[in-house]
Protein backbone atom coordinates (compact mmCIF):
# COMPACT_ATOMS: atom_id res chain seq x y z
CA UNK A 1 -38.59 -108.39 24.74
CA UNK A 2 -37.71 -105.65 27.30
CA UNK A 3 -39.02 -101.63 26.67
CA UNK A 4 -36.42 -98.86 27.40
CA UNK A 5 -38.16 -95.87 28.28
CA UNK A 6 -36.26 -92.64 26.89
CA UNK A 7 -37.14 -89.42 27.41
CA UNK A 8 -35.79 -86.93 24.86
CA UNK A 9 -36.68 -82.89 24.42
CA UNK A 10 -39.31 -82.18 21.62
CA UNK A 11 -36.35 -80.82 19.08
CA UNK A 12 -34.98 -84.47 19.41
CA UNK A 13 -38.39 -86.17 18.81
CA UNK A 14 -39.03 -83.68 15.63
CA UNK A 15 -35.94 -84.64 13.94
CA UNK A 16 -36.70 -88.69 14.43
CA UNK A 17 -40.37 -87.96 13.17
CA UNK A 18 -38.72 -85.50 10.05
CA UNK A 19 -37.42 -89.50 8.92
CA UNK A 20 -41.00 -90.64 8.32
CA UNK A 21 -41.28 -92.94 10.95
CA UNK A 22 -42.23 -93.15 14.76
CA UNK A 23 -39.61 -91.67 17.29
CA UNK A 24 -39.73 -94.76 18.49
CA UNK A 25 -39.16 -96.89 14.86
CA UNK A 26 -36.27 -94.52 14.38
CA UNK A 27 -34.56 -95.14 17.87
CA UNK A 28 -34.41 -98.61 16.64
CA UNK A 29 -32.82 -98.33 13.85
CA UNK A 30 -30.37 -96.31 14.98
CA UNK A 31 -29.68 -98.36 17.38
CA UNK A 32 -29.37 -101.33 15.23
CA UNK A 33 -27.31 -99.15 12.60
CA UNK A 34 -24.64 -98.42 15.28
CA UNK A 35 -24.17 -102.54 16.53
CA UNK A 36 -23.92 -102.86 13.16
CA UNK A 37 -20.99 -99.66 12.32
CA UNK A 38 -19.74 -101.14 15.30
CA UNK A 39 -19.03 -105.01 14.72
CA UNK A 40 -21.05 -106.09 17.43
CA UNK A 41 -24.01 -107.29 15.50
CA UNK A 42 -23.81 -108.68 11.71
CA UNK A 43 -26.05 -106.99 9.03
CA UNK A 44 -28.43 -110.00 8.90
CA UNK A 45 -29.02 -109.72 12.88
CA UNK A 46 -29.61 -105.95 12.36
CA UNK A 47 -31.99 -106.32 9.30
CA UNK A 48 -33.63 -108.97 10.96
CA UNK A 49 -34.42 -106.35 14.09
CA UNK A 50 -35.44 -103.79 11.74
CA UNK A 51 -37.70 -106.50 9.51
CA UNK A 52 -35.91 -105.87 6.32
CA UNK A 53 -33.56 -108.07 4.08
CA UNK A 54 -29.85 -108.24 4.71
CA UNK A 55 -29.18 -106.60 1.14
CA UNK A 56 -31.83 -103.69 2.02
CA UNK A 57 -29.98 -103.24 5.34
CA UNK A 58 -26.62 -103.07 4.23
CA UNK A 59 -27.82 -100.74 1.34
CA UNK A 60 -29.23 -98.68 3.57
CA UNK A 61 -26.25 -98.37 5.79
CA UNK A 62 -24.10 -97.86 2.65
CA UNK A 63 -25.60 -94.86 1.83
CA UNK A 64 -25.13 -93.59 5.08
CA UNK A 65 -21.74 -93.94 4.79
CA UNK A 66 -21.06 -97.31 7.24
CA UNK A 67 -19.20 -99.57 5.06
CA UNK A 68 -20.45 -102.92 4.19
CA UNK A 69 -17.07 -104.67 4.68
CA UNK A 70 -14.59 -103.36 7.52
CA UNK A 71 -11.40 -104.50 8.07
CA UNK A 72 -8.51 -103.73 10.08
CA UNK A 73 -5.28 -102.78 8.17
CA UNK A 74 -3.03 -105.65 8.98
CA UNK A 75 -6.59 -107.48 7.69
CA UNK A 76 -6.47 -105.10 4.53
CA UNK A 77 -2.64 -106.52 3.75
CA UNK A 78 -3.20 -110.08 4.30
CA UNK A 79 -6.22 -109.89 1.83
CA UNK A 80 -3.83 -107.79 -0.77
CA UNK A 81 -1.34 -110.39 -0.38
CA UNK A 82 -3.11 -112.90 -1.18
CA UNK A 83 -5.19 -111.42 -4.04
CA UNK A 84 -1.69 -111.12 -5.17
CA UNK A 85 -0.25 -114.51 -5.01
CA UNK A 86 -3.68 -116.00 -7.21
């Protein structure tokens, strides 16, 4: 495990702190929550970071609006298609 030292003003820190956990325990999990809106790291890799359960993750990031399931349009019409055709 590596530390990243950030430094961020005291207006910053306040607002991680107003989420009722560590500056810290909040950096992480926005971190994690970004990989995750991202692609780059799979809801079970990001819940395992964060030491919750894959359903509780993806719940979580739900409600803040990152959908559980993304997928590119041409994606989007190949699984419409063949929805269709069963």
């Amino acid at each position: 495990m590596i530390t990243i030292p950030v430094s961020v003003n005291d207006d910053f820190a306040a607002l991680l702190r107003a989420e009722g956990s560590s500056p810290p325990a909040a950096a992480l999990e926005l971190m994690a929550l970004e990989l995750y809106r991202r692609g780059v790291v799979s809801g079970g890799k990001a819940a395992e970071w964060l030491g919750t359960s894959k359903q509780d993750f993806v719940q979580h990031a739900s409600r803040l609006g990152i959908p559980a399931l993304q997928m590119s349009e041409d994606e989007w019409e190949a699984e419409s298609k063949l929805a269709g055709s069963l």
